[in-house]
N, C-alpha and C. Protein backbone atom coordinates (compact mmCIF):
# COMPACT_ATOMS: atom_id res chain seq x y z
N UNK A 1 -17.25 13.39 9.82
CA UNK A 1 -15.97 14.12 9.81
C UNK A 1 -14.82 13.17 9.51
N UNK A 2 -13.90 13.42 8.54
CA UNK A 2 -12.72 12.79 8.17
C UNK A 2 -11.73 12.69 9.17
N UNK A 3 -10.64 11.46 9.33
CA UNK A 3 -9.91 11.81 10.28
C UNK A 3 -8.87 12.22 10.30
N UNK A 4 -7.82 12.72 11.27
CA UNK A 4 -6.77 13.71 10.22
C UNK A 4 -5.79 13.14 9.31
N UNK A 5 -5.07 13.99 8.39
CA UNK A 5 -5.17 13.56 7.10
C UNK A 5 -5.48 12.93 6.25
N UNK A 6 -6.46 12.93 5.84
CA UNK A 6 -7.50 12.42 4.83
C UNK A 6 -8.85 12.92 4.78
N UNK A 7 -8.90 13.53 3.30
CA UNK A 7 -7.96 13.68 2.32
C UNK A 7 -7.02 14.30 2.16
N UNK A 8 -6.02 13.36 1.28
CA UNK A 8 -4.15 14.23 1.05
C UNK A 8 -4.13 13.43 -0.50
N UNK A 9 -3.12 14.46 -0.93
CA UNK A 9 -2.27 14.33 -1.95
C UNK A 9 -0.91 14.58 -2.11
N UNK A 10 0.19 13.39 -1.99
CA UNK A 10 1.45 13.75 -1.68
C UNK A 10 1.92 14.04 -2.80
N UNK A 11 3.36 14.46 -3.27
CA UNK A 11 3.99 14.27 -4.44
C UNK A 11 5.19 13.95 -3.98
N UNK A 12 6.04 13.33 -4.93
CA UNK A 12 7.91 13.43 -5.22
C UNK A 12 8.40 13.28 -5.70
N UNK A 13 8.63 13.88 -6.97
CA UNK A 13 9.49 13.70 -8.13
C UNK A 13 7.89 13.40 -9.04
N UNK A 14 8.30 12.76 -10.22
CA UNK A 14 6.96 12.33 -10.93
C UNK A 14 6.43 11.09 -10.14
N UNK A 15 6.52 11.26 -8.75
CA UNK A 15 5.15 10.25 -8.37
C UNK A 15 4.39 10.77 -7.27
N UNK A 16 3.21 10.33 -7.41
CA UNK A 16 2.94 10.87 -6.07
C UNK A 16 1.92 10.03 -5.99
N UNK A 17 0.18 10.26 -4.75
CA UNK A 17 -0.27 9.31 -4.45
C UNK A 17 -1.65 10.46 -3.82
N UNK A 18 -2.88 9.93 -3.97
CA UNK A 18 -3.62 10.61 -4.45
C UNK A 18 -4.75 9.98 -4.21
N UNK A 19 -5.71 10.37 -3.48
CA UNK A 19 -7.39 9.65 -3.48
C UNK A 19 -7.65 9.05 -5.04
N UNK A 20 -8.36 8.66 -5.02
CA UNK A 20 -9.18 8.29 -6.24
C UNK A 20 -10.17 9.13 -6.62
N UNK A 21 -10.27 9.10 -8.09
CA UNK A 21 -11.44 9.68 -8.42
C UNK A 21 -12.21 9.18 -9.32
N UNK A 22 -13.60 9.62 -9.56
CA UNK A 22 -14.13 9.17 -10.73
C UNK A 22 -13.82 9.07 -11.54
N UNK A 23 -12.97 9.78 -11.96
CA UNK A 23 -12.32 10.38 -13.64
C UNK A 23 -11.60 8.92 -13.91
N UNK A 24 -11.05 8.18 -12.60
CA UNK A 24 -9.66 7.10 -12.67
C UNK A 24 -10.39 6.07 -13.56
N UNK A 25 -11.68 5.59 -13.68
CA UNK A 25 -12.42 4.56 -13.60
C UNK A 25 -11.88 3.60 -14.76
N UNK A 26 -11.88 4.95 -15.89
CA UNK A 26 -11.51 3.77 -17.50
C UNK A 26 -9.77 3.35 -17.60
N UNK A 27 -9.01 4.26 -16.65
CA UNK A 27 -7.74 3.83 -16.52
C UNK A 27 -7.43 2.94 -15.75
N UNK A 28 -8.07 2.60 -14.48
CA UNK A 28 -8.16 1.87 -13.69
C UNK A 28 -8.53 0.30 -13.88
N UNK A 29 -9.94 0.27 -14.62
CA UNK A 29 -10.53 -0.75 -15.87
C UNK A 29 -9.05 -1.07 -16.24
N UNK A 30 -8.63 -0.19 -17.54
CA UNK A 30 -7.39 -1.10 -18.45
C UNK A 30 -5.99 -1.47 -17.66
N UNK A 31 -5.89 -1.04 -16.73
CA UNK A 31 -4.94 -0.99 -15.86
C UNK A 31 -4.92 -2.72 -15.16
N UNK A 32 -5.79 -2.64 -14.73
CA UNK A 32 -6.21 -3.98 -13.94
C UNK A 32 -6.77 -5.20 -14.78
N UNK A 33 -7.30 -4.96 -16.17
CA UNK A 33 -7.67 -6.00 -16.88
C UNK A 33 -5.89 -6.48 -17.53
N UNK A 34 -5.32 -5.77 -17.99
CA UNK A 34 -3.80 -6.04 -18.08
C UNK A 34 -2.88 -6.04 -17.74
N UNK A 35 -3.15 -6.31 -16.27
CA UNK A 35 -1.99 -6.99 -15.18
C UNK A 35 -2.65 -8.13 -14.49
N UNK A 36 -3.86 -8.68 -14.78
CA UNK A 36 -4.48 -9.69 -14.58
C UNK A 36 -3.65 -10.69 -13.82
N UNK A 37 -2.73 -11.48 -15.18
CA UNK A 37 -1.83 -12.43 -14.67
C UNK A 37 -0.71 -11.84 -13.41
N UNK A 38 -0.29 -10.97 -13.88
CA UNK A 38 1.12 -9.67 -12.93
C UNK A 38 0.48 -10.08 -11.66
N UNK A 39 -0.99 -9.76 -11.36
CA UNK A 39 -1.01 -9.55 -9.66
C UNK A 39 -2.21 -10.48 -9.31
N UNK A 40 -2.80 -11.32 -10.30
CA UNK A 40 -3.46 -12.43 -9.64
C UNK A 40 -3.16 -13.18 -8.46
N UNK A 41 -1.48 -13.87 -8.67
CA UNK A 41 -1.11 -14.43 -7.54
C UNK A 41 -1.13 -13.90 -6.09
N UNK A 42 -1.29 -12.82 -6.15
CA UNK A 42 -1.12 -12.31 -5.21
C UNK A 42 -1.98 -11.13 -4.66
N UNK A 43 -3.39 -11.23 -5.07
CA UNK A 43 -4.74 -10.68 -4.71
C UNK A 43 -5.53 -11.25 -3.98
N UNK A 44 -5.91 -10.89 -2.62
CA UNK A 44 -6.86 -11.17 -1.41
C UNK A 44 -7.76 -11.39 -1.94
N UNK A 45 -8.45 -12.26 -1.46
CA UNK A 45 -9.44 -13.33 -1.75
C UNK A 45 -10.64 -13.39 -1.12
N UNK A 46 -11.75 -13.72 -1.09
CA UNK A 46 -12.82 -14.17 -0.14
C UNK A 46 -12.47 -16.20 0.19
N UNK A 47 -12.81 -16.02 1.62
CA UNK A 47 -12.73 -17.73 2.03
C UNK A 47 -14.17 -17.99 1.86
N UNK A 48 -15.00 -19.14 1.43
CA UNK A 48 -16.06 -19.74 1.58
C UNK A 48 -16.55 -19.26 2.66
N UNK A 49 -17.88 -18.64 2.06
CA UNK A 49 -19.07 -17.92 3.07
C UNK A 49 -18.96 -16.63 3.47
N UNK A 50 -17.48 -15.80 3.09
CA UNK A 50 -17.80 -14.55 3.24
C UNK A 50 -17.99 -13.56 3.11
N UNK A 51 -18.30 -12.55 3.32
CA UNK A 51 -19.35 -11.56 2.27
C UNK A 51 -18.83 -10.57 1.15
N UNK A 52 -19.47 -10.96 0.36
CA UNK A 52 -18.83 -10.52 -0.92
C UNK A 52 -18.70 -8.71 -0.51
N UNK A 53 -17.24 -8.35 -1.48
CA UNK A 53 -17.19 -7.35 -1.35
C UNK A 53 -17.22 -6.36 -2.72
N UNK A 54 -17.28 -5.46 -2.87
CA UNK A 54 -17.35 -4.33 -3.92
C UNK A 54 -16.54 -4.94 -5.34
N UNK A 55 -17.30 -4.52 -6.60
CA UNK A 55 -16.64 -5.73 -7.85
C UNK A 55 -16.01 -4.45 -8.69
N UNK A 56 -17.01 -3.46 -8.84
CA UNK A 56 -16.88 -2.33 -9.70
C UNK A 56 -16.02 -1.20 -9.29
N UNK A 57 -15.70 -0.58 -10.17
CA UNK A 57 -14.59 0.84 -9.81
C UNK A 57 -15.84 1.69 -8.98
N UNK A 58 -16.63 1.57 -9.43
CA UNK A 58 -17.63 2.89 -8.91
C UNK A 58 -18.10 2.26 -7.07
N UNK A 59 -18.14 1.16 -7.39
CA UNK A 59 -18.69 0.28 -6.12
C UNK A 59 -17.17 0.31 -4.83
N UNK A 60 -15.94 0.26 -5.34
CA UNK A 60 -14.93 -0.34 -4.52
C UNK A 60 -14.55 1.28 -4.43
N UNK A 61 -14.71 2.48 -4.98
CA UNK A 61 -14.07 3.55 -4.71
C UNK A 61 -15.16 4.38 -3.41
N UNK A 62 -16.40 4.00 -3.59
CA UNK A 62 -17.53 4.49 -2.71
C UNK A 62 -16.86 3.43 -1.26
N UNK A 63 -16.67 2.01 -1.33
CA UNK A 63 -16.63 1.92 0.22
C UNK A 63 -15.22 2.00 0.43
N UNK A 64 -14.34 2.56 -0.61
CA UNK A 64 -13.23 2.90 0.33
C UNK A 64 -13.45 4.32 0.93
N UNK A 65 -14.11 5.02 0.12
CA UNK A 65 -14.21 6.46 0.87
C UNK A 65 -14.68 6.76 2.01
N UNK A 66 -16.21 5.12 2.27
CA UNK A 66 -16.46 4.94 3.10
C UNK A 66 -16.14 5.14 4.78
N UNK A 67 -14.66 3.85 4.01
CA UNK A 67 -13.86 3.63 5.45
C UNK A 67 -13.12 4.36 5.69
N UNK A 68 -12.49 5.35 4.65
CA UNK A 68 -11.58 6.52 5.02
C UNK A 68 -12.30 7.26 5.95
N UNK A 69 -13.69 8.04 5.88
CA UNK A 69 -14.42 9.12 6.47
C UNK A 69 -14.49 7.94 8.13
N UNK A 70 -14.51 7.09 8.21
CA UNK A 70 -14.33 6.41 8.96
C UNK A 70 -13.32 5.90 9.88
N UNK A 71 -11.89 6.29 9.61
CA UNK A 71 -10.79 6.74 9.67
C UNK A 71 -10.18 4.81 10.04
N UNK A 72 -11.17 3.87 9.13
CA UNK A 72 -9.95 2.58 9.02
C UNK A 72 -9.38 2.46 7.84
N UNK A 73 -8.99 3.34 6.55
CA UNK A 73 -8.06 2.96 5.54
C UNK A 73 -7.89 4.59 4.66
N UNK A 74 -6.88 4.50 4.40
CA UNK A 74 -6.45 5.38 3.64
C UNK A 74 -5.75 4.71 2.53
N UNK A 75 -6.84 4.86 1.13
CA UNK A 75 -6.73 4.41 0.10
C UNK A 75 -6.50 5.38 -0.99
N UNK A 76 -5.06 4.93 -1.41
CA UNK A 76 -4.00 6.17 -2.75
C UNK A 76 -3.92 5.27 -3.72
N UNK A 77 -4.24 6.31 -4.81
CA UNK A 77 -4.08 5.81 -6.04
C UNK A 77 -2.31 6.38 -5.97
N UNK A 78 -1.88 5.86 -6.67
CA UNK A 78 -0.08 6.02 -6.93
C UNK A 78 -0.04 6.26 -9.13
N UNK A 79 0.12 7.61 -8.86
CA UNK A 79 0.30 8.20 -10.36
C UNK A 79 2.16 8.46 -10.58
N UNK A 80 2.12 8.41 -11.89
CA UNK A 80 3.49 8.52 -12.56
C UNK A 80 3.01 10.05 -13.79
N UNK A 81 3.96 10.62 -13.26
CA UNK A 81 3.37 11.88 -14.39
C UNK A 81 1.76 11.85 -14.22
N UNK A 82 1.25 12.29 -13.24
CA UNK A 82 -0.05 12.41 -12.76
C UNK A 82 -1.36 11.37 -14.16
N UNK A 83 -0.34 10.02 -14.14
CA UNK A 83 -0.84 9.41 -14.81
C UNK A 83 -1.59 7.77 -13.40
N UNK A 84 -2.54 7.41 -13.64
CA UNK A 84 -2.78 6.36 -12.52
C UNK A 84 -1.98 5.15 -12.91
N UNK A 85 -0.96 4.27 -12.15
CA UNK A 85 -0.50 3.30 -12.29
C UNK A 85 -0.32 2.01 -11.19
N UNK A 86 -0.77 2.52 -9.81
CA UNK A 86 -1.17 1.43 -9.00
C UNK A 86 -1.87 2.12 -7.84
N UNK A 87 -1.84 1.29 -6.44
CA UNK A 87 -2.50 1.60 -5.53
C UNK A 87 -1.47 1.25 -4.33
N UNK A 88 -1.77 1.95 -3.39
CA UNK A 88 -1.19 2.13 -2.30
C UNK A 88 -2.15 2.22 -0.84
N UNK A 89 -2.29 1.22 -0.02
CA UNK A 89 -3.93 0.89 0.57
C UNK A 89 -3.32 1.00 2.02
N UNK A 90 -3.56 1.93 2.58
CA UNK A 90 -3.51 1.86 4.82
C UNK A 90 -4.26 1.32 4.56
N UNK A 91 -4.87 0.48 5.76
CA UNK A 91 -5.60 -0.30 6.47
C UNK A 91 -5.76 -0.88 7.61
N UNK A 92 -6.41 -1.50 8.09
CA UNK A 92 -6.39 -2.16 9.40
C UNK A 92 -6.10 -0.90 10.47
N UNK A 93 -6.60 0.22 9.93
CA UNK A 93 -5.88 0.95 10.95
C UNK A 93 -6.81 1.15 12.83
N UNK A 94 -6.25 1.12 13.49
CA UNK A 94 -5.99 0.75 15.24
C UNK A 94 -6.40 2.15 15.71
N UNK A 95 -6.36 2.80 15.97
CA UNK A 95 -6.17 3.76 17.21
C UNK A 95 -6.07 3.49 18.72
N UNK A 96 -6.17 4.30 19.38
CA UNK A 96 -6.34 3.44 21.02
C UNK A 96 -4.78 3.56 21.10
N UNK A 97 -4.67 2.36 21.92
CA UNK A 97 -3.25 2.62 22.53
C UNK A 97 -2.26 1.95 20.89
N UNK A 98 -2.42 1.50 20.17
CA UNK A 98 -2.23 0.67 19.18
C UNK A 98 -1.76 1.98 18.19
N UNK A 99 -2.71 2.39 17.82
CA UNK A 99 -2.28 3.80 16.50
C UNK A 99 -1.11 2.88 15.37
N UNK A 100 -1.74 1.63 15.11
CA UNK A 100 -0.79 1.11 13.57
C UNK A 100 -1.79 0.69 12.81
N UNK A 101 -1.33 0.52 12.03
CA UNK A 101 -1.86 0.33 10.83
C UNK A 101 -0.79 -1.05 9.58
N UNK A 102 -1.29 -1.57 8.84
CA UNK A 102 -1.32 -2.33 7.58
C UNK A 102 -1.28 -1.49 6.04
N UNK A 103 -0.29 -2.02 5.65
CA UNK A 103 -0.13 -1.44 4.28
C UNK A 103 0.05 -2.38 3.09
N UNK A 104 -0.84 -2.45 2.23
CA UNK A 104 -0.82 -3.13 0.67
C UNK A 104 -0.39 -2.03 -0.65
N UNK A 105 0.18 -2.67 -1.53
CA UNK A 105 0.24 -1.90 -2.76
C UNK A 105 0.38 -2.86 -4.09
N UNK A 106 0.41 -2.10 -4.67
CA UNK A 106 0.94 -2.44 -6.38
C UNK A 106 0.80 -2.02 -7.34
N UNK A 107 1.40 -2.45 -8.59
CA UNK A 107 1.80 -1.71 -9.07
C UNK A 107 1.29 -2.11 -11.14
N UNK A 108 1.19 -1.66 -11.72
CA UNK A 108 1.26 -1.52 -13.54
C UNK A 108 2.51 -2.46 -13.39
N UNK A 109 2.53 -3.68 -14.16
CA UNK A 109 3.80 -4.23 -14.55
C UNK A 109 4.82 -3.54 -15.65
N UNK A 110 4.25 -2.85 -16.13
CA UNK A 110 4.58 -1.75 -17.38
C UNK A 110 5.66 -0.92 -16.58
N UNK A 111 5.70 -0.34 -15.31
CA UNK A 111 5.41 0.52 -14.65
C UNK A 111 6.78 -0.37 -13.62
N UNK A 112 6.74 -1.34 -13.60
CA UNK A 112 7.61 -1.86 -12.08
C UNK A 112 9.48 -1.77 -12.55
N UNK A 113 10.05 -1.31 -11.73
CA UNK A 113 11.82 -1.83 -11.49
C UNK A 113 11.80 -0.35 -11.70
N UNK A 114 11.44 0.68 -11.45
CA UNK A 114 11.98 2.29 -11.49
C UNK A 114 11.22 3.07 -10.41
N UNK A 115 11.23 1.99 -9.35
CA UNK A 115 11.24 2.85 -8.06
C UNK A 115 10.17 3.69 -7.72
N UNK A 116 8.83 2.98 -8.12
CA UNK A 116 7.67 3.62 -8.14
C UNK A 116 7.57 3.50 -7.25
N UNK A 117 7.17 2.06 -6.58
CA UNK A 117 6.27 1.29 -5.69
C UNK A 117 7.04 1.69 -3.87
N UNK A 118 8.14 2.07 -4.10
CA UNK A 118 9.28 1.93 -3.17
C UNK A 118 8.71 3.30 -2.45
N UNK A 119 9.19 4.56 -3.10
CA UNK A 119 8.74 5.88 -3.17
C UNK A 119 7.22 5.97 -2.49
N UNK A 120 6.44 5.56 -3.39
CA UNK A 120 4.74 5.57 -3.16
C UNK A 120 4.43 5.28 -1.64
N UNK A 121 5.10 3.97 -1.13
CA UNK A 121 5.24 4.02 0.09
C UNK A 121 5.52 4.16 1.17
N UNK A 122 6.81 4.42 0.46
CA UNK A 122 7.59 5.55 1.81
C UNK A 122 6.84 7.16 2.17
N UNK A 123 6.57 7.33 0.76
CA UNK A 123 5.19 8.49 0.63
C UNK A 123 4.35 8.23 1.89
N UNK A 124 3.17 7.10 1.97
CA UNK A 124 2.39 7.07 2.69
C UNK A 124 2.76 6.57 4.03
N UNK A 125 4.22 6.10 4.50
CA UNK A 125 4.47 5.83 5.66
C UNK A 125 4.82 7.12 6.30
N UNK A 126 5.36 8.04 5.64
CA UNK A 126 5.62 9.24 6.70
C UNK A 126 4.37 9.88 6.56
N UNK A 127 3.40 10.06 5.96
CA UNK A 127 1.81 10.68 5.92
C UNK A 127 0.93 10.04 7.71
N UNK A 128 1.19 8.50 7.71
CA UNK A 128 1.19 8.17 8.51
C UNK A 128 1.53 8.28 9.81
N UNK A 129 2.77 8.14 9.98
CA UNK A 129 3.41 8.83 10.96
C UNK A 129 3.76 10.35 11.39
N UNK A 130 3.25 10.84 10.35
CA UNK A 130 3.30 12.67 10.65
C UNK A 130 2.47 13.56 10.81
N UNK A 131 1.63 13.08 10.28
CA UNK A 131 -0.04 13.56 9.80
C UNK A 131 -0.94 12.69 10.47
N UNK A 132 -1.63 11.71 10.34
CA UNK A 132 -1.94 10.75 10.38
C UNK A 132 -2.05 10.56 12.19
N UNK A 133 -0.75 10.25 12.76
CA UNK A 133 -0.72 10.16 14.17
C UNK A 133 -0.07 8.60 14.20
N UNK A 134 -0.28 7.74 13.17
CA UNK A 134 -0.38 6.84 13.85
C UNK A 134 1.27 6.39 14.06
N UNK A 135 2.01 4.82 14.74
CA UNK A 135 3.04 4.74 15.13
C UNK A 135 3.41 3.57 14.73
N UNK A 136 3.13 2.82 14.24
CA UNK A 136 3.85 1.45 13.42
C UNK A 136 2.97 1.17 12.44
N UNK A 137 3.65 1.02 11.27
CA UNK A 137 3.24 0.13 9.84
C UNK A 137 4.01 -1.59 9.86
N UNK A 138 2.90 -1.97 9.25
CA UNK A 138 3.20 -3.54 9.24
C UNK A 138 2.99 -3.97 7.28
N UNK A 139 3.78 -4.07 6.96
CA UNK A 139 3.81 -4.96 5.60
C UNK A 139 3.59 -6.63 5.76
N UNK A 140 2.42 -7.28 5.16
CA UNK A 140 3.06 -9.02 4.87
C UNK A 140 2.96 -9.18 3.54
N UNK A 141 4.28 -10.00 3.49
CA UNK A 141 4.23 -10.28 1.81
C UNK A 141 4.63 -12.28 1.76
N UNK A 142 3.93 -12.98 0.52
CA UNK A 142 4.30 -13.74 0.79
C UNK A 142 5.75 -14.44 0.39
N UNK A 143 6.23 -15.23 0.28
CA UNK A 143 7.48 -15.47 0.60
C UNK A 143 7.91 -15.52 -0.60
N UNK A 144 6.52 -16.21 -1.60
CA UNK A 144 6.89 -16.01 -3.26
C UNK A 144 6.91 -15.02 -3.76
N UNK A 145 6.72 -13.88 -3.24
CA UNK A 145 6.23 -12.47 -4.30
C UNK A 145 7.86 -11.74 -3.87
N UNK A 146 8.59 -12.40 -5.12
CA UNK A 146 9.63 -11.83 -5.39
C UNK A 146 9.55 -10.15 -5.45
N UNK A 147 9.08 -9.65 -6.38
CA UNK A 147 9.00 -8.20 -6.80
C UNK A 147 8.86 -7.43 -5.11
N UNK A 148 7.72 -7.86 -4.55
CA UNK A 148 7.15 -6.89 -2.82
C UNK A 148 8.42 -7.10 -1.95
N UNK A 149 8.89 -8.15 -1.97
CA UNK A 149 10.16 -8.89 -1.22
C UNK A 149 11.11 -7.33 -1.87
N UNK A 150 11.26 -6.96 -2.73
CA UNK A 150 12.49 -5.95 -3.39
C UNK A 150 11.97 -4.35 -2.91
N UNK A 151 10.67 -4.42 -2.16
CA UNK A 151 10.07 -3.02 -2.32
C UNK A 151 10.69 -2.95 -0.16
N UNK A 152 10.33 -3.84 0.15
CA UNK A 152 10.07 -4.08 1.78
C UNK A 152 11.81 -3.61 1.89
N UNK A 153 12.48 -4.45 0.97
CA UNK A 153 14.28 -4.46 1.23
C UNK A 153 14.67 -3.07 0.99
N UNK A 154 14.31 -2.78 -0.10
CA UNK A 154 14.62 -1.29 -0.45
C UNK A 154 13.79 -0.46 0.46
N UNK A 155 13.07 0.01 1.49
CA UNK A 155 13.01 0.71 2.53
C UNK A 155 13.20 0.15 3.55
N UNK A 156 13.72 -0.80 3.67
CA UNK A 156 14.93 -1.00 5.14
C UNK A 156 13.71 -1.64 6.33
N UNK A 157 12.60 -2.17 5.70
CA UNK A 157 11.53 -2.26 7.06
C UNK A 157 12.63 -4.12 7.79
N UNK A 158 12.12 -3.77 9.33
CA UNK A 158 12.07 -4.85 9.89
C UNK A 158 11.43 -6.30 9.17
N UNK A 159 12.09 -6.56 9.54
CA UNK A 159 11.85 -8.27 9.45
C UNK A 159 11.02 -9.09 10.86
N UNK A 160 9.95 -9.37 11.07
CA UNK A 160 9.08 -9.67 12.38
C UNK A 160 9.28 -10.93 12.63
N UNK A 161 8.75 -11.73 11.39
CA UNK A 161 8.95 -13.62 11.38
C UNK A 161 7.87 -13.52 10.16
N UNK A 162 6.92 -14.93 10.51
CA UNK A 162 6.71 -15.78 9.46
C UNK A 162 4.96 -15.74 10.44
N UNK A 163 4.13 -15.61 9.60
CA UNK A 163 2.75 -15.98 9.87
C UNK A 163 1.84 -17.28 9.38
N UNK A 164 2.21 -17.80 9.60
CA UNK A 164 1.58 -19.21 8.78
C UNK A 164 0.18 -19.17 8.16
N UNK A 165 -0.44 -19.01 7.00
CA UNK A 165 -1.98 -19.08 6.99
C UNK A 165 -2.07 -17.77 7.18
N UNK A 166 -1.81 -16.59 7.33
CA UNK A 166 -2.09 -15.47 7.36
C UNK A 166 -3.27 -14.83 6.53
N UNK A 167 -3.41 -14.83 5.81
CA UNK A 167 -4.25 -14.12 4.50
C UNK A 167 -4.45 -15.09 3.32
N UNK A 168 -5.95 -14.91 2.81
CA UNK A 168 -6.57 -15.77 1.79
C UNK A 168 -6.18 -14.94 0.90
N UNK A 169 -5.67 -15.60 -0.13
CA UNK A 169 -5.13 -14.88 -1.06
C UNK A 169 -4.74 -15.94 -2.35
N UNK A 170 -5.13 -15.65 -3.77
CA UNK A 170 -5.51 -16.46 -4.47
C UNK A 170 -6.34 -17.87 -4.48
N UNK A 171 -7.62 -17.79 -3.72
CA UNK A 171 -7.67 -18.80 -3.68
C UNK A 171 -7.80 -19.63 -2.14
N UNK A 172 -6.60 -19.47 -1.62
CA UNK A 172 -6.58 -20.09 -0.35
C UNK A 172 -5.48 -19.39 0.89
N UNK A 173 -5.54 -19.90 1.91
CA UNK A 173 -5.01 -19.46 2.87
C UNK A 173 -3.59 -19.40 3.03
N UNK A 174 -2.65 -18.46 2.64
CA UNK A 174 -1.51 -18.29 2.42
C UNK A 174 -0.35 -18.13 3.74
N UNK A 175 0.27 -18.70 4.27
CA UNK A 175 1.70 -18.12 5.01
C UNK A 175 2.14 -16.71 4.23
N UNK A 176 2.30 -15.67 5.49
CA UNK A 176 3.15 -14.68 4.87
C UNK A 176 4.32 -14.19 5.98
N UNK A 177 5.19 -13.41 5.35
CA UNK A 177 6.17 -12.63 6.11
C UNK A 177 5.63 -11.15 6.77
N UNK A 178 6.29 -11.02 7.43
CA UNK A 178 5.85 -10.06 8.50
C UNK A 178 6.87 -8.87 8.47
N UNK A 179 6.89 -7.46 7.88
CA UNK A 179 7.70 -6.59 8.31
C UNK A 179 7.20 -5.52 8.70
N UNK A 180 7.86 -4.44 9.64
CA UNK A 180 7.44 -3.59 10.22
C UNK A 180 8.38 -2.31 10.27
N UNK A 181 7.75 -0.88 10.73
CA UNK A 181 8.39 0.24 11.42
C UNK A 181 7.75 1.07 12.29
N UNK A 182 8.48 1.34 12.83
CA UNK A 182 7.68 2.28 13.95
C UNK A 182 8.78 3.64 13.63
N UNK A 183 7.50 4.64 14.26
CA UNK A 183 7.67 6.08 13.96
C UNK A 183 9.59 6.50 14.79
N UNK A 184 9.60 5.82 15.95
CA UNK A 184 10.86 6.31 16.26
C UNK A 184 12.52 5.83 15.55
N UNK A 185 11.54 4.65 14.22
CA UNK A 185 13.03 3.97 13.72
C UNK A 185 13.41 5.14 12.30
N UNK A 186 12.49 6.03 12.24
CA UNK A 186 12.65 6.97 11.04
C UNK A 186 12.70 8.42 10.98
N UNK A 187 13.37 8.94 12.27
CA UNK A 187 13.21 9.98 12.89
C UNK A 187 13.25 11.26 11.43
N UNK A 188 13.92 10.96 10.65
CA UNK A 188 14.05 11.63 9.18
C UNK A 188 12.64 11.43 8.25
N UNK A 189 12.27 10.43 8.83
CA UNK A 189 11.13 10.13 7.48
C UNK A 189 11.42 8.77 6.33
N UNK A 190 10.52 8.15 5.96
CA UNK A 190 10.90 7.05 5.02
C UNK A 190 11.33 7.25 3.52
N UNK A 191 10.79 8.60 3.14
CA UNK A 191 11.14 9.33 2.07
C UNK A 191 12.81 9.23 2.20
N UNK A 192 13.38 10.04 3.09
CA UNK A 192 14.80 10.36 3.56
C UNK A 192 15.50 9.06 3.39
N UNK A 193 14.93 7.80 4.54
CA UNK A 193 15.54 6.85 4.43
C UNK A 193 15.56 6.16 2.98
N UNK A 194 14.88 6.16 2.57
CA UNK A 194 14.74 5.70 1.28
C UNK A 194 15.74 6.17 0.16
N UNK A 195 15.95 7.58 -0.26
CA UNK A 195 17.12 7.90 -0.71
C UNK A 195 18.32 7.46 -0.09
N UNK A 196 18.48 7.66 1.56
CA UNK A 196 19.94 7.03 1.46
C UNK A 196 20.14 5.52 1.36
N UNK A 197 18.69 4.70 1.81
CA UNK A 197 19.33 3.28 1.19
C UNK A 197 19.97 2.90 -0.24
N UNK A 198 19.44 3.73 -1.02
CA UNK A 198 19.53 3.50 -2.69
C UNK A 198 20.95 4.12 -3.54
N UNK A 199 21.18 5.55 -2.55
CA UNK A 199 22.35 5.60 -2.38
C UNK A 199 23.48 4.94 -2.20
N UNK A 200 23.47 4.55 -1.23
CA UNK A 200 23.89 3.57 -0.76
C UNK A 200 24.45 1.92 -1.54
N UNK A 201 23.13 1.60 -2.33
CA UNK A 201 23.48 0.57 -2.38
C UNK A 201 23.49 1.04 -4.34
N UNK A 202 23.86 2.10 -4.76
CA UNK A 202 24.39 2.41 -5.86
C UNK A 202 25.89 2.67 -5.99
N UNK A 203 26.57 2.51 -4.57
CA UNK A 203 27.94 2.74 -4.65
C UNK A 203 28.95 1.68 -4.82
């Protein structure tokens, strides 16, 4: 049995965010072979000795569905004009007294500075918090990834500190930043907040 919400399909405006499907596979393929360089730097890694994980679209979409029916990740594809252009990944998710969860994304470089990536996740933070059940999201980004640094600012998340060594990622063991929200800092929703930050900072 799935746990609640999941499966969902949000929308807003031309984006929305969406399980995966088979159909994604050859878009997904060209998608990711030509952002290679775009998001190398900044793709989780295996450390020496540990167990390899899923290589193929067909292989990495089976154990995410896996862990969804399992209720530790809720994994969205993020479409533009119900076209596939990145991913949007819950994870780590807690229940128990805890009920938070971890959030990754990204994005088509084709595709970045028009407010995809921003949207997509404010998408899945109120899915989270509304549906979902659960009560704090945690973003880490590292200190170099200019572009994630512009997605975290533009929805207004907390600032936690600094994790030293946090996550293997390209390679080796990376320091990252730490931001967060909890369900009572968004009583509107992140969608909501999200328009009025942008608002806001268009005036």
């Amino acid at each position: 049995m799935s746990p609640p919400g999941w499966p969902a399909s949000l929308r807003s405006g031309r984006v929305g965010i969406r399980p995966f499907a088979w159909r994604d596979a050859g878009t997904w393929r060209e998608v990711r072979s030509r952002n290679r360089g775009w998001l190398g730097p900044w793709e989780a890694t295996l450390p020496p000795g540990a167990e390899r994980i899923p290589q193929s679209f067909r292989q990495m979409t089976r154990e995410l569905n896996r862990q969804a029916k399992a209720g530790r990740t809720l994994p969205f594809a993020i479409t533009w004009d119900d076209r596939l252009v990145g991913q949007v990944t819950v994870s780590s998710i807690s229940w128990g007294s805890s009920r938070s969860a971890s959030i990754g994304y990204w994005v088509d470089e084709q595709m970045a500075g028009r407010g995809i990536t921003p949207l997509a996740v404010a998408m899945a933070i109120d899915h989270c918090f509304t549906t979902v059940g659960l009560h704090r999201v945690e973003v880490a980004v590292r200190p170099e990834n200019v572009a994630s640094l512009r997605v975290v600012d533009k929805l207004g998340l907390r600032r936690e500190g600094e994790a030293p060594r946090y996550l293997h990622i390209d390679g080796a063991w990376r320091d990252h930043l730490l931001f967060a929200i909890t369900r009572e800092e968004v009583p509107d929703g992140m969608v909501a907040r999200l328009a009025v930050l942008s608002h806001q900072s268009h005036k």
